[in-house]
Protein backbone atom coordinates (compact mmCIF):
# COMPACT_ATOMS: atom_id res chain seq x y z
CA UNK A 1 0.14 10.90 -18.85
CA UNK A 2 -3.26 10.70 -17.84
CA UNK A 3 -2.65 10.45 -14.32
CA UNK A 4 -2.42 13.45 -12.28
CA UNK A 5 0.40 13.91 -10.25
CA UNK A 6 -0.19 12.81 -6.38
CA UNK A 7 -0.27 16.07 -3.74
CA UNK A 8 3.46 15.61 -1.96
CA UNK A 9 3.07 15.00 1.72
CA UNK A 10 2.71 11.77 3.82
CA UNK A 11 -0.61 9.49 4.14
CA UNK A 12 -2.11 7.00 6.04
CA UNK A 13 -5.17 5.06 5.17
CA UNK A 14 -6.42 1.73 6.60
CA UNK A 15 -7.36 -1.53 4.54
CA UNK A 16 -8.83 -4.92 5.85
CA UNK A 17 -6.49 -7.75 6.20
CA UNK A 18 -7.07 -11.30 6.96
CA UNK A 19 -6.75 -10.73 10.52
CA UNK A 20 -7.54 -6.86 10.98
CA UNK A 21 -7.12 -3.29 9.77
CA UNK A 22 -3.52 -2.86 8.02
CA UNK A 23 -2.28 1.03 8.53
CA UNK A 24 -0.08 2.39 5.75
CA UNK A 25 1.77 5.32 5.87
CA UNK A 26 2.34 6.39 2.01
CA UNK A 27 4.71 9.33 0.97
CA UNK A 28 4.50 11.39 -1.85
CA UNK A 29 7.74 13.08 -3.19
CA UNK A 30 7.89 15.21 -6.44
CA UNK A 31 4.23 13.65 -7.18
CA UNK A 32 5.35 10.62 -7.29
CA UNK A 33 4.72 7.53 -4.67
CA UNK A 34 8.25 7.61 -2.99
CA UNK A 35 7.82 5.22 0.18
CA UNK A 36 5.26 2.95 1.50
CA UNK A 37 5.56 1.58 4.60
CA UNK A 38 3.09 -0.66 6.92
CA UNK A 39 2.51 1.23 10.32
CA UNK A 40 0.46 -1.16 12.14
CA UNK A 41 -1.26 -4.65 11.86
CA UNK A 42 -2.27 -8.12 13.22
CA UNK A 43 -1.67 -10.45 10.21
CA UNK A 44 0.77 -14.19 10.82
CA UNK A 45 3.90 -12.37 10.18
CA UNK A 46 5.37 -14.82 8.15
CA UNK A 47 2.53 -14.55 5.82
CA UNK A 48 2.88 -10.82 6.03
CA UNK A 49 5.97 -10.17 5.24
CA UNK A 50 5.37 -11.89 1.90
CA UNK A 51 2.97 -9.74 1.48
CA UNK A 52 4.90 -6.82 2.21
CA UNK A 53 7.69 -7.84 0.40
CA UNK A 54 5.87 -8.28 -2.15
CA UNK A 55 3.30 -5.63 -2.78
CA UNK A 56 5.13 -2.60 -0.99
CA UNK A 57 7.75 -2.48 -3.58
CA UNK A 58 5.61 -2.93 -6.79
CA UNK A 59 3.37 -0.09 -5.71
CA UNK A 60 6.22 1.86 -5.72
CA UNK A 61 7.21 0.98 -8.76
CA UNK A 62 3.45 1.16 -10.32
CA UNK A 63 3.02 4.68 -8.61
CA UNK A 64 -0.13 3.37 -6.70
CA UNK A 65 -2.18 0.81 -6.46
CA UNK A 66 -3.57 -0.04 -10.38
CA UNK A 67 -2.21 -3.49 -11.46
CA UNK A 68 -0.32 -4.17 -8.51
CA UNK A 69 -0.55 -7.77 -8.29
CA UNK A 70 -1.48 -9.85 -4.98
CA UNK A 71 1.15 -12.16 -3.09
CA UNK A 72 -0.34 -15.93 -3.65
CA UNK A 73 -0.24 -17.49 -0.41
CA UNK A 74 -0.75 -14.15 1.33
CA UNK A 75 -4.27 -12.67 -0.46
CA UNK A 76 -5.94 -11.18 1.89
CA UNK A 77 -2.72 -9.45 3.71
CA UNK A 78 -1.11 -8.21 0.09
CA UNK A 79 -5.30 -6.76 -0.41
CA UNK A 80 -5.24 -5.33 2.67
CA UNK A 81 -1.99 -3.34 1.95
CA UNK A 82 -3.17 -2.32 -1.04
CA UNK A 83 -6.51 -0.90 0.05
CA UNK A 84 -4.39 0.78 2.76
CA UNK A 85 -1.97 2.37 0.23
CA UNK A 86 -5.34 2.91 -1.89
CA UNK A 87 -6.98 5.02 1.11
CA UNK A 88 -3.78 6.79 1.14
CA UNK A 89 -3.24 7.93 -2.24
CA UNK A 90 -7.08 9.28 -2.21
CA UNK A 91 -6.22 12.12 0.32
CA UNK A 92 -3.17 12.73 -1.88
CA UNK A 93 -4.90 13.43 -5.20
């Protein structure tokens, strides 16, 4: 494919929720996005975990970030993961 494979290691990049910076921690396995996980941030956690349940497995699935879709209800959160994730996956190229 045209996408290069990602660097393995583990990443962490910050995005802007609603509410503050999101921290995500993104690991890279066989070039391939293998975990993402949300270290730290200050969003309403009910709205977050919608987010996170939400975008945090589909950017797993998508391999990063491109056409990962937003959580409605939970924008700004789902962007801020994604940015996050986004930061990331830059170091890992």
């Amino acid at each position: 494919g045209a996408n290069a494979a990602y660097k393995d290691g583990t990443y962490t990049g910050v995005g802007q929720g609603k509410a503050g910076p999101v921290k995500v921690q993104v690991t890279v396995k066989g070039g391939k996005v293998a975990a993402v996980k949300v270290l730290e941030q200050k969003e309403t956690p009910m709205i977050f975990k919608g987010a996170e349940s939400g975008v945090v497995p589909a950017i797993v699935k998508a391999n990063g970030t491109k056409g990962v879709a937003t959580v409605s209800g939970a924008t700004l959160s789902s962007k801020g993961i994604l940015a996050g994730a986004d930061a990331a996956l830059k170091q890992a190229k």
